[in-house]
PDB file of N, CA and C in Angstrom:
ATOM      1  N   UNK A   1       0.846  -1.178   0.000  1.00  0.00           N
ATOM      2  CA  UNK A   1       0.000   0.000   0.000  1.00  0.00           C
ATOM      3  C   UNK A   1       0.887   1.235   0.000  1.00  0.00           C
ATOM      4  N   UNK A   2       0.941   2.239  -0.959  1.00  0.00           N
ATOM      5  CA  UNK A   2       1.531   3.391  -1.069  1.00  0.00           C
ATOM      6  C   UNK A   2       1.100   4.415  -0.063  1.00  0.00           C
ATOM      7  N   UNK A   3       2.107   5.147  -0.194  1.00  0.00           N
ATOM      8  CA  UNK A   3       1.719   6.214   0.686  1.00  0.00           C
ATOM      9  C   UNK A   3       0.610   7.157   0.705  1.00  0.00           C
ATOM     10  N   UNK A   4      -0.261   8.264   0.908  1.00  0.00           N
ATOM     11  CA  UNK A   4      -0.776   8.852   0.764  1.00  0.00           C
ATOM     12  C   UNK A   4      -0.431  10.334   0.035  1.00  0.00           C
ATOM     13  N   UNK A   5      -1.003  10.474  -1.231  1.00  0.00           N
ATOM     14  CA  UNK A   5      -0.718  11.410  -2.018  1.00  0.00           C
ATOM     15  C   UNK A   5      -1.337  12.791  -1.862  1.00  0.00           C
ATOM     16  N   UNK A   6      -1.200  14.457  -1.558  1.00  0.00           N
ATOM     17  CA  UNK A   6      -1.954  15.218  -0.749  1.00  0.00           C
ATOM     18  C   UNK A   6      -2.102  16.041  -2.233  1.00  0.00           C
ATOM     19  N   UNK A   7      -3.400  16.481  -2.242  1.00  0.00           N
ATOM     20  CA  UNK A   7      -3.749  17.680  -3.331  1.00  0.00           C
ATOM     21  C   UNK A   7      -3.136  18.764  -2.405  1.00  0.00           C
ATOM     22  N   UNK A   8      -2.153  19.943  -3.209  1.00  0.00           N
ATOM     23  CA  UNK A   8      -2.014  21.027  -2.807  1.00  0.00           C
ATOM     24  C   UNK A   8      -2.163  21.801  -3.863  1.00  0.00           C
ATOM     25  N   UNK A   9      -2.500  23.320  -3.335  1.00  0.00           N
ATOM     26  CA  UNK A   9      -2.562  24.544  -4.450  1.00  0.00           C
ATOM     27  C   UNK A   9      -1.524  25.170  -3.523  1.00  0.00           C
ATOM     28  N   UNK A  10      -0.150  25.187  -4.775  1.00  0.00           N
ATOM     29  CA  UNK A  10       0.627  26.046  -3.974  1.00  0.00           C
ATOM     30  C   UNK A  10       0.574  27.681  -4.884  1.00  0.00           C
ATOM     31  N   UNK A  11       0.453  28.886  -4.194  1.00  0.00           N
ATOM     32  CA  UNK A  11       0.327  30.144  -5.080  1.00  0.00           C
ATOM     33  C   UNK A  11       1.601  30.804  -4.223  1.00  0.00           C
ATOM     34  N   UNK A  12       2.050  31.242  -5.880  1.00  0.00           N
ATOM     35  CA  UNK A  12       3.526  31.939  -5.815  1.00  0.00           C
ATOM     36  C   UNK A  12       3.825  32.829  -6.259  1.00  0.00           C
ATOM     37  N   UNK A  13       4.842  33.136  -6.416  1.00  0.00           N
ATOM     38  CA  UNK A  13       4.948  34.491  -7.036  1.00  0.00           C
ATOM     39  C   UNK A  13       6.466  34.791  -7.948  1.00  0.00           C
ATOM     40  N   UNK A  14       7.110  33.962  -7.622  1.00  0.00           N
ATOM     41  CA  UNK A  14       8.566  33.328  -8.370  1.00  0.00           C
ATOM     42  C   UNK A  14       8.689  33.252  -9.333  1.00  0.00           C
ATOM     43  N   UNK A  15       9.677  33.541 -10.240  1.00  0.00           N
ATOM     44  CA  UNK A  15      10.062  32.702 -11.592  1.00  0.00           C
ATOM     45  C   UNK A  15      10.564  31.633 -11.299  1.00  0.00           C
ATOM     46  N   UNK A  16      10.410  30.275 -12.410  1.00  0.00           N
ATOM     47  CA  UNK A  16      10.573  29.006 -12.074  1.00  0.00           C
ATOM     48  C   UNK A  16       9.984  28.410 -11.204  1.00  0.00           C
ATOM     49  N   UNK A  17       8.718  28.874 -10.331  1.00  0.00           N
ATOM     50  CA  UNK A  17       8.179  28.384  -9.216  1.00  0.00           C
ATOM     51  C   UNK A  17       7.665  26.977  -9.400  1.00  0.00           C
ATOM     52  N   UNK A  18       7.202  26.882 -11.008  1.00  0.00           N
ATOM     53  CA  UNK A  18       6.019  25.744 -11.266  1.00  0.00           C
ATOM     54  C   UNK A  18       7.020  24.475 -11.508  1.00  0.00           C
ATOM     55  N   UNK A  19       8.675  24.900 -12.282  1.00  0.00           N
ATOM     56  CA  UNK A  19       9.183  23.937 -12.344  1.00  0.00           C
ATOM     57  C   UNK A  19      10.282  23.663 -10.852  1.00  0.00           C
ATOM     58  N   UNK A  20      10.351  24.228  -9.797  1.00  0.00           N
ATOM     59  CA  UNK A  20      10.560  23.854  -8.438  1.00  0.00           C
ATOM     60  C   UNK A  20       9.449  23.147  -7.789  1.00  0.00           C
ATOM     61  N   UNK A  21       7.960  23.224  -8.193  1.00  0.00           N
ATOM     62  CA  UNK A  21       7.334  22.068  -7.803  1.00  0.00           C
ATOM     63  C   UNK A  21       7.464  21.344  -7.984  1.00  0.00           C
ATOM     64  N   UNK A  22       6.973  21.124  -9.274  1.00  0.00           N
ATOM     65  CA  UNK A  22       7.152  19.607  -9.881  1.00  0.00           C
ATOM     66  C   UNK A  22       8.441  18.885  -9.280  1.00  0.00           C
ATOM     67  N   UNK A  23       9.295  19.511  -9.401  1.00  0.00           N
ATOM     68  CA  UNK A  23      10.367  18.615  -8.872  1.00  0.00           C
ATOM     69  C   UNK A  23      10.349  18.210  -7.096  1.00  0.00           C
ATOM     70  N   UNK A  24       9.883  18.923  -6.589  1.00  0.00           N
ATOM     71  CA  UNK A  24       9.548  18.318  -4.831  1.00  0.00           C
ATOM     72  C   UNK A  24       8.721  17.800  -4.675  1.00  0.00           C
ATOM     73  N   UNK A  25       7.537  18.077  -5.629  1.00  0.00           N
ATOM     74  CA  UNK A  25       6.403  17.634  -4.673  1.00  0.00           C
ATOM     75  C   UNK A  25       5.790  16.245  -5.570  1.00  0.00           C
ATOM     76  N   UNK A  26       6.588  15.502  -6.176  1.00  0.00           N
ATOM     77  CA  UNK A  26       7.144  14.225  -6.793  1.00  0.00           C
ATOM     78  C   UNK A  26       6.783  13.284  -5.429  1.00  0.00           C
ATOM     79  N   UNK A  27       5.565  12.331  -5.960  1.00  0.00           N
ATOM     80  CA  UNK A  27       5.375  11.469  -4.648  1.00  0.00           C
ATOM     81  C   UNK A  27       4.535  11.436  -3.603  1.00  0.00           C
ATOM     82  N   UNK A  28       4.346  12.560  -2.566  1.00  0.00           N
ATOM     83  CA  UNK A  28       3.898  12.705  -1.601  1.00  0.00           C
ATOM     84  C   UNK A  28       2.572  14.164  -2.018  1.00  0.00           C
ATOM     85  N   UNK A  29       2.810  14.913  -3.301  1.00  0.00           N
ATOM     86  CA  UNK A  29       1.740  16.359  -3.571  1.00  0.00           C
ATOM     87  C   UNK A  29       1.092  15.751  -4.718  1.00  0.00           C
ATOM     88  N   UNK A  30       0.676  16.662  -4.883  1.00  0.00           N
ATOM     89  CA  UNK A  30       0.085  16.540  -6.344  1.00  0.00           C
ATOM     90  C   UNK A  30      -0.614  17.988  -6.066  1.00  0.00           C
ATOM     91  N   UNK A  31       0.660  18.863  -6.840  1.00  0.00           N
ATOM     92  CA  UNK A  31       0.882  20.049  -6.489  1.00  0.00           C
ATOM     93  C   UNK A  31       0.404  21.168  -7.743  1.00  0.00           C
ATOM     94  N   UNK A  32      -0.830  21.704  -7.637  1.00  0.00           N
ATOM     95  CA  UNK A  32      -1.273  22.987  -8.597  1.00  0.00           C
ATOM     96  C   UNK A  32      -0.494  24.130  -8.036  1.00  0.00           C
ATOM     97  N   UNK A  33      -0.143  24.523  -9.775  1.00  0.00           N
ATOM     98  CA  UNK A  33       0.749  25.853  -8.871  1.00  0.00           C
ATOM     99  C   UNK A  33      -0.051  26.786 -10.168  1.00  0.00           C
ATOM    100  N   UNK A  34      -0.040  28.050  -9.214  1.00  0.00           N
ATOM    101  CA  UNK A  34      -0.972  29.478  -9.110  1.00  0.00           C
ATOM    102  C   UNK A  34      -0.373  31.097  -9.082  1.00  0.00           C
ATOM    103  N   UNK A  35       0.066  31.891  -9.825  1.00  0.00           N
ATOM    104  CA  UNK A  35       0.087  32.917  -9.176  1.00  0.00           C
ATOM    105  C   UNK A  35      -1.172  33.821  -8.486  1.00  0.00           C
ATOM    106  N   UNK A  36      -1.137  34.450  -7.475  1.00  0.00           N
ATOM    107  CA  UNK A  36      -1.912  34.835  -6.379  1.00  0.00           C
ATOM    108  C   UNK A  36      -2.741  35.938  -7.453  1.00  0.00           C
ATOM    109  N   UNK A  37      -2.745  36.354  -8.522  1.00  0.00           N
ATOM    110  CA  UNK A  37      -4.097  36.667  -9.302  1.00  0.00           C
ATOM    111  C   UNK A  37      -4.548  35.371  -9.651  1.00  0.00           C
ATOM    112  N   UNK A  38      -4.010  34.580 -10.108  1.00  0.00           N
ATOM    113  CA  UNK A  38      -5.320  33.192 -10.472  1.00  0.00           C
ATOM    114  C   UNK A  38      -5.887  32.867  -9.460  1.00  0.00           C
ATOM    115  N   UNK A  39      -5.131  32.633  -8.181  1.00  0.00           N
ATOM    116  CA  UNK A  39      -5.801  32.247  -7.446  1.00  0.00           C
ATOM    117  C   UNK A  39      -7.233  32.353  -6.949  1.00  0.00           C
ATOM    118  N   UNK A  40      -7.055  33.868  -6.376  1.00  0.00           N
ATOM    119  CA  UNK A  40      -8.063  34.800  -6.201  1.00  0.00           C
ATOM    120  C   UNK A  40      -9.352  34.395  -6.500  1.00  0.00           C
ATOM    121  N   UNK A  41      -9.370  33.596  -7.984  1.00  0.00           N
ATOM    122  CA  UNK A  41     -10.487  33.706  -8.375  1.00  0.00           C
ATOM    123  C   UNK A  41     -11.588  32.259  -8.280  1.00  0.00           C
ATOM    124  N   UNK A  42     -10.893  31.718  -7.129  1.00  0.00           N
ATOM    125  CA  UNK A  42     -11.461  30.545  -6.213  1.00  0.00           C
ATOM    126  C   UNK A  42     -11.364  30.345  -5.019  1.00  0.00           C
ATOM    127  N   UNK A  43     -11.566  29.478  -4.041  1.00  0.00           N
ATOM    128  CA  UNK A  43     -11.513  29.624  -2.692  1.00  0.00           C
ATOM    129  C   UNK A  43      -9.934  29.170  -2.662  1.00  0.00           C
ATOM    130  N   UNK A  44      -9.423  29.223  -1.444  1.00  0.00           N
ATOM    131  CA  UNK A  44      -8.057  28.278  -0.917  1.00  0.00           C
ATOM    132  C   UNK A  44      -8.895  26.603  -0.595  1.00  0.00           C
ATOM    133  N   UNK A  45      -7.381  25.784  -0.886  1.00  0.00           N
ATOM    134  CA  UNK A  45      -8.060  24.988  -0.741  1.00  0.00           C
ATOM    135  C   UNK A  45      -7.541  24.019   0.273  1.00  0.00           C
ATOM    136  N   UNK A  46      -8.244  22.809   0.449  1.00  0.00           N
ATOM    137  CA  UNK A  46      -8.306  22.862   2.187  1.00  0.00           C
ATOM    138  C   UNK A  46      -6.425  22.272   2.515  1.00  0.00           C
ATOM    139  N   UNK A  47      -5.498  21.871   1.691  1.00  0.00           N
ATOM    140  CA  UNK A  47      -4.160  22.708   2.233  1.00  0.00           C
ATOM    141  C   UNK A  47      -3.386  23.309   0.809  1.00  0.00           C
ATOM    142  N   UNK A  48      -2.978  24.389   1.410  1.00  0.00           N
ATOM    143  CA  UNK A  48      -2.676  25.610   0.360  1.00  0.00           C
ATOM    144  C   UNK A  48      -1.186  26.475   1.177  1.00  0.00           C
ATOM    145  N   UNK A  49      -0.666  25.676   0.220  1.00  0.00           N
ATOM    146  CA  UNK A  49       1.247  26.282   0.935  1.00  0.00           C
ATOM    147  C   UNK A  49       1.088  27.693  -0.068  1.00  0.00           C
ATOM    148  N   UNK A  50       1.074  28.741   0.559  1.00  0.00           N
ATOM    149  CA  UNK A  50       1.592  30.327  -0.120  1.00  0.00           C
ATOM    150  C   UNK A  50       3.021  30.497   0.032  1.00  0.00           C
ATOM    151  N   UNK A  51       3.343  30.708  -1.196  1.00  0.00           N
ATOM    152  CA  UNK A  51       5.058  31.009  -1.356  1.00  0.00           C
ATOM    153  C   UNK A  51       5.248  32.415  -2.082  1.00  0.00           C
ATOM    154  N   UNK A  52       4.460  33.677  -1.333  1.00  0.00           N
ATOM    155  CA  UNK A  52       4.957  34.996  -2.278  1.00  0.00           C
ATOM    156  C   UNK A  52       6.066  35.723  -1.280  1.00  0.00           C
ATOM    157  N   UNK A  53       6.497  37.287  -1.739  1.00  0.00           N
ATOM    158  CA  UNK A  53       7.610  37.649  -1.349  1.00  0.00           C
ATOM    159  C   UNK A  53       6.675  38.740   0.040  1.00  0.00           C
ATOM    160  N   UNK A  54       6.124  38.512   1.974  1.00  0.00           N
ATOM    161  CA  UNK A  54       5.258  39.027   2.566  1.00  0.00           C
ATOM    162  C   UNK A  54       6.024  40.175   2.481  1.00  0.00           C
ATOM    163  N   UNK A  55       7.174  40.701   1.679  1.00  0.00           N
ATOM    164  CA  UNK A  55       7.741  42.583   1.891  1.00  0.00           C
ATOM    165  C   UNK A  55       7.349  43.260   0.811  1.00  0.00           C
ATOM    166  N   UNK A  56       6.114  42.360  -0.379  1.00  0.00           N
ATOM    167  CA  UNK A  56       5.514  43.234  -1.145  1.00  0.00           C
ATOM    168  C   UNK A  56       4.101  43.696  -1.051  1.00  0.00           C
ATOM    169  N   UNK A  57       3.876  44.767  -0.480  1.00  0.00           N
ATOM    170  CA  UNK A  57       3.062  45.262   0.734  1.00  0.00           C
ATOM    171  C   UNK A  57       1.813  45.689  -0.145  1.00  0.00           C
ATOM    172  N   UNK A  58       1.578  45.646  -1.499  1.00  0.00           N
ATOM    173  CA  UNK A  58       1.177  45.679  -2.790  1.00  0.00           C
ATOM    174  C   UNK A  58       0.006  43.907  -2.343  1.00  0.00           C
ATOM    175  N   UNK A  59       0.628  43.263  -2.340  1.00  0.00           N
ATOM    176  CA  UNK A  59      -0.122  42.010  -2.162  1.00  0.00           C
ATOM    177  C   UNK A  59      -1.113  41.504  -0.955  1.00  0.00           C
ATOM    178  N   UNK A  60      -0.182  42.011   0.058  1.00  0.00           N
ATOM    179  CA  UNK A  60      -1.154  41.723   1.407  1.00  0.00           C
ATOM    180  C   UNK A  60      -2.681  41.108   0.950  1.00  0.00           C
ATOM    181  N   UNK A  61      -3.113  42.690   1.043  1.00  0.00           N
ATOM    182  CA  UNK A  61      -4.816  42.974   1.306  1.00  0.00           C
ATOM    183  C   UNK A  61      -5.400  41.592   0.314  1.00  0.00           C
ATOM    184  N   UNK A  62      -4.770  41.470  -0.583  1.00  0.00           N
ATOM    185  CA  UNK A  62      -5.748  40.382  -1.546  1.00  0.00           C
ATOM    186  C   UNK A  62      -5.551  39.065  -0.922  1.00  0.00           C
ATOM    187  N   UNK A  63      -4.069  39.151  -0.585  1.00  0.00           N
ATOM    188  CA  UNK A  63      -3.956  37.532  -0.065  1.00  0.00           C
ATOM    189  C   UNK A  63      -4.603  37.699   1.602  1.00  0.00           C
ATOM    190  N   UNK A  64      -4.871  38.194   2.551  1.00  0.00           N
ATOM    191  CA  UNK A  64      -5.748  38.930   3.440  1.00  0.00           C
ATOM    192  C   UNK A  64      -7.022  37.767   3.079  1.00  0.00           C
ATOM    193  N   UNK A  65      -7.591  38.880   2.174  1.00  0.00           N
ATOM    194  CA  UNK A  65      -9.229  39.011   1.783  1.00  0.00           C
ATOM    195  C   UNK A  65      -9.458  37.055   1.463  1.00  0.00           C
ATOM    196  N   UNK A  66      -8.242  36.973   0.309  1.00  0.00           N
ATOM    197  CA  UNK A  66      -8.628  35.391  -0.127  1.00  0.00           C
ATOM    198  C   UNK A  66      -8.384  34.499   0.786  1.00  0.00           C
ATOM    199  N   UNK A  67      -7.101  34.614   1.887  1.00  0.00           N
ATOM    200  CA  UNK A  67      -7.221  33.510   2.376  1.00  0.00           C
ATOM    201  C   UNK A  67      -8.367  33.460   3.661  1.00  0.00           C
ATOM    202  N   UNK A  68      -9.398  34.703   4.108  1.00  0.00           N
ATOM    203  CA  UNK A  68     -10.327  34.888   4.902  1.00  0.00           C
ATOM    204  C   UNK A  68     -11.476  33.748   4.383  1.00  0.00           C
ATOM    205  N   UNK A  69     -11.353  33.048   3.168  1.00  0.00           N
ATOM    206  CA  UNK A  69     -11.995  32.484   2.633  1.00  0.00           C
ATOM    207  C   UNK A  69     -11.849  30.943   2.747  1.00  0.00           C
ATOM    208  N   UNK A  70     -10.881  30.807   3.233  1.00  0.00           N
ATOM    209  CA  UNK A  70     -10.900  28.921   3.589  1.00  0.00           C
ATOM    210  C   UNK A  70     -11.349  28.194   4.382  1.00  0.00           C
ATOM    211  N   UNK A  71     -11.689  26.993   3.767  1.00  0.00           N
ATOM    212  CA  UNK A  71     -13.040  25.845   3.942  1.00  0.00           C
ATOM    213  C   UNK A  71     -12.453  25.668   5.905  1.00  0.00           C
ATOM    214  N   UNK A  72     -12.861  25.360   6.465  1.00  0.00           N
ATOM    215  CA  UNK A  72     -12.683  25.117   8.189  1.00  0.00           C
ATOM    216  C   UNK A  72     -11.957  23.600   7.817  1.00  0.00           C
ATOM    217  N   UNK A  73     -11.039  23.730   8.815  1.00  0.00           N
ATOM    218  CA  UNK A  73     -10.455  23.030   9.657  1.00  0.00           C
ATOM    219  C   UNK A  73      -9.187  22.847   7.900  1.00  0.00           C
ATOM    220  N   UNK A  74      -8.977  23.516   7.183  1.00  0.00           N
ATOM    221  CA  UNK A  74      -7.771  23.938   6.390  1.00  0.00           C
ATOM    222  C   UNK A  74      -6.442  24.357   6.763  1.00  0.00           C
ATOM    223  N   UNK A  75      -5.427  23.549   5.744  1.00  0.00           N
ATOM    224  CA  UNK A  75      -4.280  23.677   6.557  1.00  0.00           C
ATOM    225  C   UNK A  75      -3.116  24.677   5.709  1.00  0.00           C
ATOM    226  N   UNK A  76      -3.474  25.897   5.972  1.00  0.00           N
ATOM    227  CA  UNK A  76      -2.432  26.948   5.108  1.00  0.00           C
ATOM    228  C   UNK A  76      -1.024  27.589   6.111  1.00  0.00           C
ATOM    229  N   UNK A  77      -0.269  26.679   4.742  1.00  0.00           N
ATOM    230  CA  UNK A  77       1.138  27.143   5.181  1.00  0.00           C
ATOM    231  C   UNK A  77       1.688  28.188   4.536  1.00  0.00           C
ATOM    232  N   UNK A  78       2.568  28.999   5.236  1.00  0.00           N
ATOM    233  CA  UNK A  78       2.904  30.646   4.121  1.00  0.00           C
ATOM    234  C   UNK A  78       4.336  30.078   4.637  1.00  0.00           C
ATOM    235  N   UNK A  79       5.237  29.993   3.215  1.00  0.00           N
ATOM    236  CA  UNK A  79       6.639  30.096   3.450  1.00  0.00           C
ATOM    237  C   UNK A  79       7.280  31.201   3.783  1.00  0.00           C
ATOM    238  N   UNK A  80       8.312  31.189   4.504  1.00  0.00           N
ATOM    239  CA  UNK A  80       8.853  32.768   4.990  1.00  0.00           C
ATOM    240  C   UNK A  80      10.390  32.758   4.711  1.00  0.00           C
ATOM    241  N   UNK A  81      11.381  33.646   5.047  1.00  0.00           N
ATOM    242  CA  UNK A  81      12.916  33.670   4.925  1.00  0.00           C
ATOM    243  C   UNK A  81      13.114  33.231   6.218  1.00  0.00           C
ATOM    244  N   UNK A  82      14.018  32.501   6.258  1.00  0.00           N
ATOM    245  CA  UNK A  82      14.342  31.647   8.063  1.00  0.00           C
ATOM    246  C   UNK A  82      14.641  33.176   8.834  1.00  0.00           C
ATOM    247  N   UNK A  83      14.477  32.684   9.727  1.00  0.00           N
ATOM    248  CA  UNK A  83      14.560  33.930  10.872  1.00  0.00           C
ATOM    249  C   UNK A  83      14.098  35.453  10.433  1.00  0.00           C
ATOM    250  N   UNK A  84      13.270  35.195  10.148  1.00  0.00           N
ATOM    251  CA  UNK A  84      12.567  37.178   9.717  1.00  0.00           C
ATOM    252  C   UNK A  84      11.369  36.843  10.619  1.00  0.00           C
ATOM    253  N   UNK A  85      11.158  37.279  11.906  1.00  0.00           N
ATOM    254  CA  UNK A  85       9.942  37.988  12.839  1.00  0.00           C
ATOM    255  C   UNK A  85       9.184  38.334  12.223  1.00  0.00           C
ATOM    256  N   UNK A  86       9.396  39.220  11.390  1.00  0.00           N
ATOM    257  CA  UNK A  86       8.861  39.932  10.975  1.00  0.00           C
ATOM    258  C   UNK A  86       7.758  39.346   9.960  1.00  0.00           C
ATOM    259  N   UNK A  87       8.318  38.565   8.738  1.00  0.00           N
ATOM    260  CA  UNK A  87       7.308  37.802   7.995  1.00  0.00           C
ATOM    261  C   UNK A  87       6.846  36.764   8.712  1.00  0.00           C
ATOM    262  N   UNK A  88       7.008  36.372   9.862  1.00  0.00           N
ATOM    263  CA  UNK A  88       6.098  34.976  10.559  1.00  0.00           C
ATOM    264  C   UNK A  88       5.180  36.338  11.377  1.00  0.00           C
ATOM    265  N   UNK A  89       5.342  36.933  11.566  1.00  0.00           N
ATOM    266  CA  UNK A  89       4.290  38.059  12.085  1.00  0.00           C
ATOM    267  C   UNK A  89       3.363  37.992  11.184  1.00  0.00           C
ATOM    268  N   UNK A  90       3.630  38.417  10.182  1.00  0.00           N
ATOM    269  CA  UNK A  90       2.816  38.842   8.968  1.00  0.00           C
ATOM    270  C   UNK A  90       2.309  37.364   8.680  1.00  0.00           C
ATOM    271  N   UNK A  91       2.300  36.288   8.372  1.00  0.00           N
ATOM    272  CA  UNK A  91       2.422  35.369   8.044  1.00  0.00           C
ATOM    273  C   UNK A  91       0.824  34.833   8.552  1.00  0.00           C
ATOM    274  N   UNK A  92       1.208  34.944  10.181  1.00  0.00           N
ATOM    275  CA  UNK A  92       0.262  34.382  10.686  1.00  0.00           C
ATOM    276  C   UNK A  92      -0.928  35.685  11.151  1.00  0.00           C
ATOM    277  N   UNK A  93      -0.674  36.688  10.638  1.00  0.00           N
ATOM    278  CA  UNK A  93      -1.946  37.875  10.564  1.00  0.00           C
ATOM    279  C   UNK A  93      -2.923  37.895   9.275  1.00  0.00           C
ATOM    280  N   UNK A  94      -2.237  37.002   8.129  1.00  0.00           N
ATOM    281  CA  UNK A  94      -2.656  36.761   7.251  1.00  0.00           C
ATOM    282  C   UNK A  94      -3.594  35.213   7.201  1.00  0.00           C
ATOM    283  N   UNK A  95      -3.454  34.796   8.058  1.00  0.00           N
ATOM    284  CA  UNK A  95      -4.509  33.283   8.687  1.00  0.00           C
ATOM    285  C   UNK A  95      -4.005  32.168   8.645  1.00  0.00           C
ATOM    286  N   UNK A  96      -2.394  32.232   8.464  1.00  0.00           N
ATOM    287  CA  UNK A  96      -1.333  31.122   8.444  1.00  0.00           C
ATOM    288  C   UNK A  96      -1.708  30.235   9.345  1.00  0.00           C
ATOM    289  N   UNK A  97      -2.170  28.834   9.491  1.00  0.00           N
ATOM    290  CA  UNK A  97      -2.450  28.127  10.184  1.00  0.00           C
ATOM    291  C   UNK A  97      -0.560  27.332  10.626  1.00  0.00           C
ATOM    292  N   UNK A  98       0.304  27.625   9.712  1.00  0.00           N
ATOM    293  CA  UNK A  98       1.829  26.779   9.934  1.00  0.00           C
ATOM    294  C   UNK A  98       2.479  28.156   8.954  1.00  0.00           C
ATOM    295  N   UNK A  99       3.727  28.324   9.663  1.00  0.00           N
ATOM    296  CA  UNK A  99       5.030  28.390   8.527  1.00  0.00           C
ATOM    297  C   UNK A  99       5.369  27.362   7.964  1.00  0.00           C
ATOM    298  N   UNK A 100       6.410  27.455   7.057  1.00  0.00           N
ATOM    299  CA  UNK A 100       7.580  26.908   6.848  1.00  0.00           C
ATOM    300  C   UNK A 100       8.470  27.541   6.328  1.00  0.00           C
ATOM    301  N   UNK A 101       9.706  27.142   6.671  1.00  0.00           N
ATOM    302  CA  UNK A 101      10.760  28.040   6.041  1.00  0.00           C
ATOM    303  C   UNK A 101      11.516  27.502   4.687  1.00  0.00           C
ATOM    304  N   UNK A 102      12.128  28.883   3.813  1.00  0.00           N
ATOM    305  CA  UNK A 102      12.743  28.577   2.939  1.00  0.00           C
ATOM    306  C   UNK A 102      14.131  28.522   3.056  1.00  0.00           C
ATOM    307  N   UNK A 103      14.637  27.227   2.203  1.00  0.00           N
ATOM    308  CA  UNK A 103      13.702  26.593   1.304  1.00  0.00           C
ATOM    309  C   UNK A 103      13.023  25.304   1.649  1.00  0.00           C
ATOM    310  N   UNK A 104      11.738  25.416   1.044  1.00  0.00           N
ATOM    311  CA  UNK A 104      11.006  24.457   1.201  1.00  0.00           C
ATOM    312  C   UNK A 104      11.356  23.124   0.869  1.00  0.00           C
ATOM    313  N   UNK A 105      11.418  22.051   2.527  1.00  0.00           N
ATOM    314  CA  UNK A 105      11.826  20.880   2.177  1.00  0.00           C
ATOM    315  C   UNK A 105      10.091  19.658   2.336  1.00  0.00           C
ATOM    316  N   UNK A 106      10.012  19.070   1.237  1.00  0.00           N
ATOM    317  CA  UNK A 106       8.539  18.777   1.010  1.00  0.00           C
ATOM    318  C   UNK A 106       8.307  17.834   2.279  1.00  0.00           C
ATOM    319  N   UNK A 107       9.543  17.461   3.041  1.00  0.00           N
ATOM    320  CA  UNK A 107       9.066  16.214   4.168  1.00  0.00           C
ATOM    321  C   UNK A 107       8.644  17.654   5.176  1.00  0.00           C
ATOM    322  N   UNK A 108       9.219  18.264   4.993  1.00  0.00           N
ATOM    323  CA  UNK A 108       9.038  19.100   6.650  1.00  0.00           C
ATOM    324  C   UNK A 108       7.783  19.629   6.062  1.00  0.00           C
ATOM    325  N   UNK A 109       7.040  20.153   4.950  1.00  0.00           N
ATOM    326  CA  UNK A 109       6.063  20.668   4.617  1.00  0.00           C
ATOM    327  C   UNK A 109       4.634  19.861   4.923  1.00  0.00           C
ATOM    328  N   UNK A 110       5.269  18.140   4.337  1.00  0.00           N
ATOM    329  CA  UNK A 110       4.119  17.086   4.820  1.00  0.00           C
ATOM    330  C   UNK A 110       3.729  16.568   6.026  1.00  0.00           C
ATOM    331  N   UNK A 111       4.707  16.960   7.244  1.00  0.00           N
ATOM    332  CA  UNK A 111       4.922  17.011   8.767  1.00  0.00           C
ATOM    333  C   UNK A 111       3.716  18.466   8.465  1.00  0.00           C
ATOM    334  N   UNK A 112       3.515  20.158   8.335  1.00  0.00           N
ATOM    335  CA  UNK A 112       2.905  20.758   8.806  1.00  0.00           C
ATOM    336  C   UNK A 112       1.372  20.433   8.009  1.00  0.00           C
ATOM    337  N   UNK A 113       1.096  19.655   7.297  1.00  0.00           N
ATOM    338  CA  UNK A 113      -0.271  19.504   6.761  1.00  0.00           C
ATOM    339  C   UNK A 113      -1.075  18.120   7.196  1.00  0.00           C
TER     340      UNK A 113
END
C-alpha cells in the first residue's frame, strides 16, 4: 500500500516556481501551482502552501481578503525567509495556520499539513 498522495494549491509568485514544484512535490503532492491573481479567483483549498515575497506590501490585502476564505479546519502554510519575525508576524496575521521556512523541504512541509 503506497503512501498517501496530498492535493495542494501552492500560489507563488517566483520565476521558475512551477518547475521547483514539480520537482519536490514528486510522490507525496500533487501540487497545482498558481500565481496569487489566479488564485483569487477561487476559494483556498483545504491545504494551500503560499510562497509569495510578505515585503511586497502591494499584495497583502488580496492575499488577506482570499485567504479569509478557507473551507474550516484547512491547513495553510505561508513560506517565509528563516529567521525574519517579521514575515512569521505577517504570516500568521494573514490566517497562516503553519510556517515553513525557505527553502522548502517537502518532508518538513508534509509534517505541517
Amino acid at each position: 500500500m503506497g503512501e498517501r498522495v496530498y492535493r495542494l494549491l501552492v500560489v507563488g509568485d517566483r520565476v521558475g516556481h512551477e518547475r521547483e514544484w514539480a520537482r519536490c512535490s514528486a510522490g507525496s503532492f500533487r501540487a497545482d501551482v498558481l500565481p496569487l491573481r489566479v488564485a483569487v479567483k477561487t476559494p483556498p483549498e483545504q491545504q494551500t502552501l503560499v510562497d509569495i515575497n510578505l515585503d511586497d506590501f502591494s499584495k497583502l490585502p488580496t492575499l488577506k481578503n482570499w485567504l479569509s476564505q478557507k473551507p474550516g479546519n484547512a491547513k495553510i502554510v505561508i513560506a517565509i525567509d528563516k529567521g525574519s519575525r517579521l514575515q512569521e508576524a505577517r504570516a500568521y496575521a494573514l490566517g497562516a495556520t503553519a510556517i515553513i521556512h525557505r527553502p522548502i523541504i517537502p518532508e518538513t512541509l508534509l509534517r505541517k499539513i
